[in-house]
Protein backbone atom coordinates (compact mmCIF):
# COMPACT_ATOMS: atom_id res chain seq x y z
CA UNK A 1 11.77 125.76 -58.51
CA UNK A 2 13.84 123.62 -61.27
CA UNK A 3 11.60 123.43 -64.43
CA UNK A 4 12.51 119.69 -64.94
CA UNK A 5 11.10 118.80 -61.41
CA UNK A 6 7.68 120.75 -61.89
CA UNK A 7 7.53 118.76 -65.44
CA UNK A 8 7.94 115.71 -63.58
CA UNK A 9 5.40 116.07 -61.01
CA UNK A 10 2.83 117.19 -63.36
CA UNK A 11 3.22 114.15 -65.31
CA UNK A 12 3.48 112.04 -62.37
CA UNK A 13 -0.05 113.78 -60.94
CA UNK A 14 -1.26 113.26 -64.30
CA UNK A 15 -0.28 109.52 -64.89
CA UNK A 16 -1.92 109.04 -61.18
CA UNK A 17 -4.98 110.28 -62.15
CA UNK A 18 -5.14 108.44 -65.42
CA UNK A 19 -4.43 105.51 -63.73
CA UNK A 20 -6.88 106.06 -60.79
CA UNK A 21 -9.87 107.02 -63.35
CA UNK A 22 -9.02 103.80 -65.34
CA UNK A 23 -9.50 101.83 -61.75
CA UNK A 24 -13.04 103.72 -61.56
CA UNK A 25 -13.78 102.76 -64.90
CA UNK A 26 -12.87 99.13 -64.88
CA UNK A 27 -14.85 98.76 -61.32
CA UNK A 28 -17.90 100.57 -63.25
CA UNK A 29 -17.65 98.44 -65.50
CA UNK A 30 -17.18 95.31 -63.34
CA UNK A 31 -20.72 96.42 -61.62
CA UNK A 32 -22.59 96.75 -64.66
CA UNK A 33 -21.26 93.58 -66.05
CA UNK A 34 -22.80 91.87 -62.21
CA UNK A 35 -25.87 93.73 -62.33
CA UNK A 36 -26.35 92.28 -65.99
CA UNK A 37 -25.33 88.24 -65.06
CA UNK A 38 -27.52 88.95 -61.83
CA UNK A 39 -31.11 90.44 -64.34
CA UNK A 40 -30.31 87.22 -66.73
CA UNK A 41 -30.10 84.80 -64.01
CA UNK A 42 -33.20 85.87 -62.22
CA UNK A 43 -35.02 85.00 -65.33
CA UNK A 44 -34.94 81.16 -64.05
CA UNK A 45 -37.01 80.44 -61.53
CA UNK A 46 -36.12 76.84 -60.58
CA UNK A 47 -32.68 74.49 -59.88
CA UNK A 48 -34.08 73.10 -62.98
CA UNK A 49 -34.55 75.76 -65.20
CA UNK A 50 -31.11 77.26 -64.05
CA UNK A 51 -29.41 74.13 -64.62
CA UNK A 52 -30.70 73.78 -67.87
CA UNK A 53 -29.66 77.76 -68.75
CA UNK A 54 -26.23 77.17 -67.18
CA UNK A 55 -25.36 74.58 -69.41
CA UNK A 56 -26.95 76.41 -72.67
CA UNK A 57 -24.89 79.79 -71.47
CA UNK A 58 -21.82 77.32 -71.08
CA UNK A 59 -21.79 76.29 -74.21
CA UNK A 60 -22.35 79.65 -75.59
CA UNK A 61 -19.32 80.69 -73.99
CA UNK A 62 -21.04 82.81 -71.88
CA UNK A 63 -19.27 81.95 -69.10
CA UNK A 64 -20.21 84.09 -66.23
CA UNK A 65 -23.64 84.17 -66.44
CA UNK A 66 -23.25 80.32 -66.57
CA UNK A 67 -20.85 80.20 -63.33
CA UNK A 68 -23.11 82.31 -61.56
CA UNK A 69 -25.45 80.05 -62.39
CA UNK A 70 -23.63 77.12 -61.13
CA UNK A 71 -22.88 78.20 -57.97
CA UNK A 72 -26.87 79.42 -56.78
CA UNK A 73 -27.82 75.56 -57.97
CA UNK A 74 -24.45 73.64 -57.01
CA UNK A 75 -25.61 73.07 -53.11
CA UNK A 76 -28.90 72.06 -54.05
CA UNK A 77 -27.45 69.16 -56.68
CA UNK A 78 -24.49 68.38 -54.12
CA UNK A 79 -25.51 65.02 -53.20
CA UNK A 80 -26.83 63.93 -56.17
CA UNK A 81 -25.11 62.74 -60.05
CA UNK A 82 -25.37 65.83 -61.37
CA UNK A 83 -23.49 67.71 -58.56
CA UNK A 84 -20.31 66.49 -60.15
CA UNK A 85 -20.65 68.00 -63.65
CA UNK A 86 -22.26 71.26 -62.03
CA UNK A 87 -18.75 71.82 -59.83
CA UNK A 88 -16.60 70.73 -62.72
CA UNK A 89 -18.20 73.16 -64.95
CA UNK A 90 -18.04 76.09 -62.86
CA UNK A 91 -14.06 75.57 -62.28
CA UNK A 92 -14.20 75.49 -66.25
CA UNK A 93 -16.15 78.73 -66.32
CA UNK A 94 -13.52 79.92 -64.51
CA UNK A 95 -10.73 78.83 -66.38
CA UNK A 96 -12.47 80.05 -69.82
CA UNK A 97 -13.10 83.37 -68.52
CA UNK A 98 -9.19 83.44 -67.67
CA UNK A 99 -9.67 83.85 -64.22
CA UNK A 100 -6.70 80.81 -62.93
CA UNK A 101 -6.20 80.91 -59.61
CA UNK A 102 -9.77 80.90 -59.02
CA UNK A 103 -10.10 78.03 -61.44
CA UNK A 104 -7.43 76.44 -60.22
CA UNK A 105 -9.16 76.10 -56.55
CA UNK A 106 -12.40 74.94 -57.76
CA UNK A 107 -10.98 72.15 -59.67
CA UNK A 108 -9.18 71.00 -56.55
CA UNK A 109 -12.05 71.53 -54.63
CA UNK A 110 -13.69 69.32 -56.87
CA UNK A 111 -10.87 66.45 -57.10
CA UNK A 112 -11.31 66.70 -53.27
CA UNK A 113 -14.93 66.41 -53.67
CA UNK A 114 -14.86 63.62 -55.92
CA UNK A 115 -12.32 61.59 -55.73
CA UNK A 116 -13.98 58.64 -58.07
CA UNK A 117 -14.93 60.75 -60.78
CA UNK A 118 -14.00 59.67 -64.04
CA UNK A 119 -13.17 63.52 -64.75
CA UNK A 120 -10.58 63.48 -61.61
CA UNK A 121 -7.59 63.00 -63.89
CA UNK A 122 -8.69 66.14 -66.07
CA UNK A 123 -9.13 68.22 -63.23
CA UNK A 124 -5.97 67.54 -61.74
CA UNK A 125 -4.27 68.36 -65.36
CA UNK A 126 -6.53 71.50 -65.79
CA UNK A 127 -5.73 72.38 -62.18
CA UNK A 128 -2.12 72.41 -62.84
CA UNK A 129 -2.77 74.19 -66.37
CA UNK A 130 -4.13 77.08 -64.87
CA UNK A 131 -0.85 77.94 -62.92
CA UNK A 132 0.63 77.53 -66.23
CA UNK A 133 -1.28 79.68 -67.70
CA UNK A 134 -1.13 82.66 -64.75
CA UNK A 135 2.43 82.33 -64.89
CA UNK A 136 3.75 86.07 -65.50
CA UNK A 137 6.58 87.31 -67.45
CA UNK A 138 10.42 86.14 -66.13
CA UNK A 139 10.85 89.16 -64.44
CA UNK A 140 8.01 88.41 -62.09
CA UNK A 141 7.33 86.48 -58.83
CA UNK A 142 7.61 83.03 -60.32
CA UNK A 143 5.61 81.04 -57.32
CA UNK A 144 2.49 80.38 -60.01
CA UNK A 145 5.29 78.55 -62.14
CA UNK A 146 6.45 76.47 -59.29
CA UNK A 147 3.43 75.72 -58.63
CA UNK A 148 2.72 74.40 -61.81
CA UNK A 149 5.90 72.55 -62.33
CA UNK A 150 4.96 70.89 -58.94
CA UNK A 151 1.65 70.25 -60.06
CA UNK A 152 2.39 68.79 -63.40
CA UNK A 153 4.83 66.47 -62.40
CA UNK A 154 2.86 65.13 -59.77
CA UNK A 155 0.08 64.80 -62.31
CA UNK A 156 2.65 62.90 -64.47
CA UNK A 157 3.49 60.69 -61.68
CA UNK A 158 -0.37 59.90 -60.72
CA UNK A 159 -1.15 59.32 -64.47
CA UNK A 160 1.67 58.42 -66.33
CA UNK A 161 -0.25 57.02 -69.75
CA UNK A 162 -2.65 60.31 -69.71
CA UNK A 163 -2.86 61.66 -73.03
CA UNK A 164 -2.20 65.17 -71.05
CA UNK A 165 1.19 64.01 -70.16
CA UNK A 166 3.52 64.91 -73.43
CA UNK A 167 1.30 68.47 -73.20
CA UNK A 168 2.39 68.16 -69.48
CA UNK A 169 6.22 68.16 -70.65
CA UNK A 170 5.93 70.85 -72.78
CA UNK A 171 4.32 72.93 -70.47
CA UNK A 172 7.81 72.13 -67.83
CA UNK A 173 10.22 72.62 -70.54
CA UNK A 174 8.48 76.07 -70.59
CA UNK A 175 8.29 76.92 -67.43
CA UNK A 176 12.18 75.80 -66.45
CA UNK A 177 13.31 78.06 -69.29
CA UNK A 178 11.39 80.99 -67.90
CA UNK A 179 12.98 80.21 -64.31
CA UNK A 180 16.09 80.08 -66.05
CA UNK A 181 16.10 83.15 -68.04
CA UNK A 182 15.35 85.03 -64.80
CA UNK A 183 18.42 83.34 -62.78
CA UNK A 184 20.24 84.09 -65.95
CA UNK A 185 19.27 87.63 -66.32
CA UNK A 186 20.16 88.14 -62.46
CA UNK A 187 23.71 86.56 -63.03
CA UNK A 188 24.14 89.05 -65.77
CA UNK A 189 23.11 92.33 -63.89
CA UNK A 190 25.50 91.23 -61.01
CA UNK A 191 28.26 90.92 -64.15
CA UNK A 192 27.13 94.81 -65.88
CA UNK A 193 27.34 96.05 -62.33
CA UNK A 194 30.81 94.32 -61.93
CA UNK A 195 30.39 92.25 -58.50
CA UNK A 196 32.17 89.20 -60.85
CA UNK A 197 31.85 87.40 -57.28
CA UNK A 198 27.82 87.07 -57.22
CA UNK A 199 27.80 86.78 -61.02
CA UNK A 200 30.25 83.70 -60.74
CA UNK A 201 28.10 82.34 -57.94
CA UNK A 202 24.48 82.93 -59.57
CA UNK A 203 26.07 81.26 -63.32
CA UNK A 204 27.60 78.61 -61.49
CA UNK A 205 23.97 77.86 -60.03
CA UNK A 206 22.31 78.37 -62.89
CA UNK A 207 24.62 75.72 -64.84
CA UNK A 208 23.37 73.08 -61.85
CA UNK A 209 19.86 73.56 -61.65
CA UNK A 210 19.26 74.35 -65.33
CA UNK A 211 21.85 72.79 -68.01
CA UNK A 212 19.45 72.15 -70.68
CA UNK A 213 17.55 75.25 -71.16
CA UNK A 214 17.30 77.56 -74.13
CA UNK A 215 19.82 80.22 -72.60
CA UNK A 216 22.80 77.99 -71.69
CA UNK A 217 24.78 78.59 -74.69
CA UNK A 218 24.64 82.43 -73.52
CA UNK A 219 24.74 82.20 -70.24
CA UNK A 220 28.25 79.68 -70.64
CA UNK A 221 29.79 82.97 -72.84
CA UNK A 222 28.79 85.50 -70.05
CA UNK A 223 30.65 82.95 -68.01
CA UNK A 224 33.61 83.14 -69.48
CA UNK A 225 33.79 86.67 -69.79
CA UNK A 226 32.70 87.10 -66.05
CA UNK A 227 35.49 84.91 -65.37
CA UNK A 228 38.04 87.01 -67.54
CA UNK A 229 36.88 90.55 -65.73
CA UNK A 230 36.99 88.56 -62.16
CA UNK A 231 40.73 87.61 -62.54
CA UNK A 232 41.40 90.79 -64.11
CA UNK A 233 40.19 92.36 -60.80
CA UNK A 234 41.17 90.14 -58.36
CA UNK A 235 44.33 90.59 -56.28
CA UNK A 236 47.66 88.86 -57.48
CA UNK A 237 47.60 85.73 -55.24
CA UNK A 238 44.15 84.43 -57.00
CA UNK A 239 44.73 85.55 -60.75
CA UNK A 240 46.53 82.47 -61.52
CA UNK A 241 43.68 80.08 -60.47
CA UNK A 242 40.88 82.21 -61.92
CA UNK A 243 43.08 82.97 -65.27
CA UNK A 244 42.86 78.78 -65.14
CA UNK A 245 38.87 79.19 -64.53
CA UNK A 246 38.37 81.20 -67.63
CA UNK A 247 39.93 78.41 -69.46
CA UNK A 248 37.51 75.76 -67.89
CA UNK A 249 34.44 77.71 -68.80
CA UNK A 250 35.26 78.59 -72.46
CA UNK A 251 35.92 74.75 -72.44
CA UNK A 252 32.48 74.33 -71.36
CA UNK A 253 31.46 76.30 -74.04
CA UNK A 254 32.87 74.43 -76.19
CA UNK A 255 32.12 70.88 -75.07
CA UNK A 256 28.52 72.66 -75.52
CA UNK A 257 28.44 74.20 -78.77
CA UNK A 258 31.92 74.33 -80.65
CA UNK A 259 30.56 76.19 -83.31
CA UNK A 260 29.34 78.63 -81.09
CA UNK A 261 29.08 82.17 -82.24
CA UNK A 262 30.54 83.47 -79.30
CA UNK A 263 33.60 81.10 -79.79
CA UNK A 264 35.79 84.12 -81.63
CA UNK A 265 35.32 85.98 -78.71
CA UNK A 266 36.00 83.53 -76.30
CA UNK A 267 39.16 81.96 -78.05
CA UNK A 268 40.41 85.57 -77.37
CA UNK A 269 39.91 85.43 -73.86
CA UNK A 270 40.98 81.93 -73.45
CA UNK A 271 44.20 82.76 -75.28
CA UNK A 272 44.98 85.90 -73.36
CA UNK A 273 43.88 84.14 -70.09
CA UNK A 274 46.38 80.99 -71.21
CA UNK A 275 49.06 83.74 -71.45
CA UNK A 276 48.56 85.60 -68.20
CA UNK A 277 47.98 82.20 -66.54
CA UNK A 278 51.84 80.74 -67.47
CA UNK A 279 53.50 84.26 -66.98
CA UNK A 280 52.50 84.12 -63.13
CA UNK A 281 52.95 80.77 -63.07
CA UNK A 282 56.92 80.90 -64.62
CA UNK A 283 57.26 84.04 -62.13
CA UNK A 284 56.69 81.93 -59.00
């Protein structure tokens, strides 16, 4: 059997079983963290008494023990003042522990809940933080940051003079130039692969949904040279027109940043696309 192979399966067996004893450990450790919360909790023998601890572990950042807390007392205090601030902590809990999505529901439970608190705007900006904040890397299912550009701008629209709302922005400028990097970095595999078609499609795309974000002066000189190999490639009856395309998207380019560092490059292409462009053209 091929020595390479055998080394690869060993160290594919191995990285399994790493990676399976790390699951055992973290879920060890998981149920000794529980059985901990669950031995400080019983301490407290009444709603009051575990009301009161909630709020001290709260603000000792002991978070857990304090949302465990909150939920044993929450449907006892439901229908009463302090049912508000016991829900709206325990989403918090959540949130502080870094645990989002969960977070996230509890503090639209509560906006559902109580819909004439005076902490309903906060919850609906925390609500839309936390899918913020559980948005993953660019490379990544990106429904968490749709979800929180949806979210935020509908926060923005139901509270326009919040003092969340330039935070809000921020947070969208963000998240768009994530979304964009990842339609960017598609366009560009389709252009290293050389299907110039998809590429030209996907950068074209990515110009209309996204013409402010942090990668357009990139993307626009990947255009250009997309352009330039796509007319190289293409038959003679098109080379004319997309010769003539490579000239509109380095003037793109320019119209964005003329003093570009890509422009050398570019003013290359452009100039060699110019030339091939009138020598078809003068041929016809």
């Amino acid at each position: 059997m091929n020595r390479n192979f055998l080394v690869a399966v060993l160290a594919a067996v191995l990285c399994l079983g790493m990676s399976n004893a790390g699951v055992a450990r973290d879920k060890k450790n998981n149920a000794n963290k529980s059985k901990k919360i669950e031995k400080v909790t019983k301490r407290y023998k009444t709603k009051e008494e575990k009301y009161a601890a909630a709020l001290m572990y709260y603000e000792k950042g002991a978070y857990l023990t304090s949302a465990q807390l909150l939920e044993e007392i929450y449907p006892l205090y439901m229908s009463v003042p302090q049912g508000d601030t016991i829900l709206f902590l325990f989403a918090d809990s959540y949130m502080k522990n870094n645990d989002f999505l969960m977070a996230a529901f509890h503090f639209n439970d509560y906006i559902r809940r109580y819909p004439q608190s005076n902490r309903v705007e906060l919850a609906a900006f925390l609500a839309a933080k936390c899918y913020y904040l559980n948005s993953p890397a660019y490379n990544l299912d990106q429904s968490d940051s749709k979800m929180a550009i949806e979210g935020l701008q509908s926060f923005i629209s139901a509270y326009p003079a919040s003092e969340h709302v330039e935070e809000s922005n921020a947070m969208i400028d963000t998240l768009r130039n994530k979304l964009a990097y990842k339609d960017f970095s598609i366009a560009k595999m389709y252009y290293n692969t050389e299907n110039y078609k998809a590429a030209q499609i996907c950068f074209q795309n990515l110009m209309k949904e996204y013409p402010t974000s942090n990668c357009m002066e990139e993307a626009l000189y990947y255009m250009v040279k997309n352009s330039y190999a796509y007319a190289q490639n293409s038959i003679e009856s098109k080379k004319a027109e997309r010769y003539q395309m490579v000239l509109d998207d380095a003037a793109k380019l320019k119209v964005y940043n003329a003093e570009s560092k890509y422009m050398a490059e570019v003013d290359k292409l452009m100039a060699d696309a110019k030339k091939k462009r009138d020598k078809i053209l003068n041929n016809n």
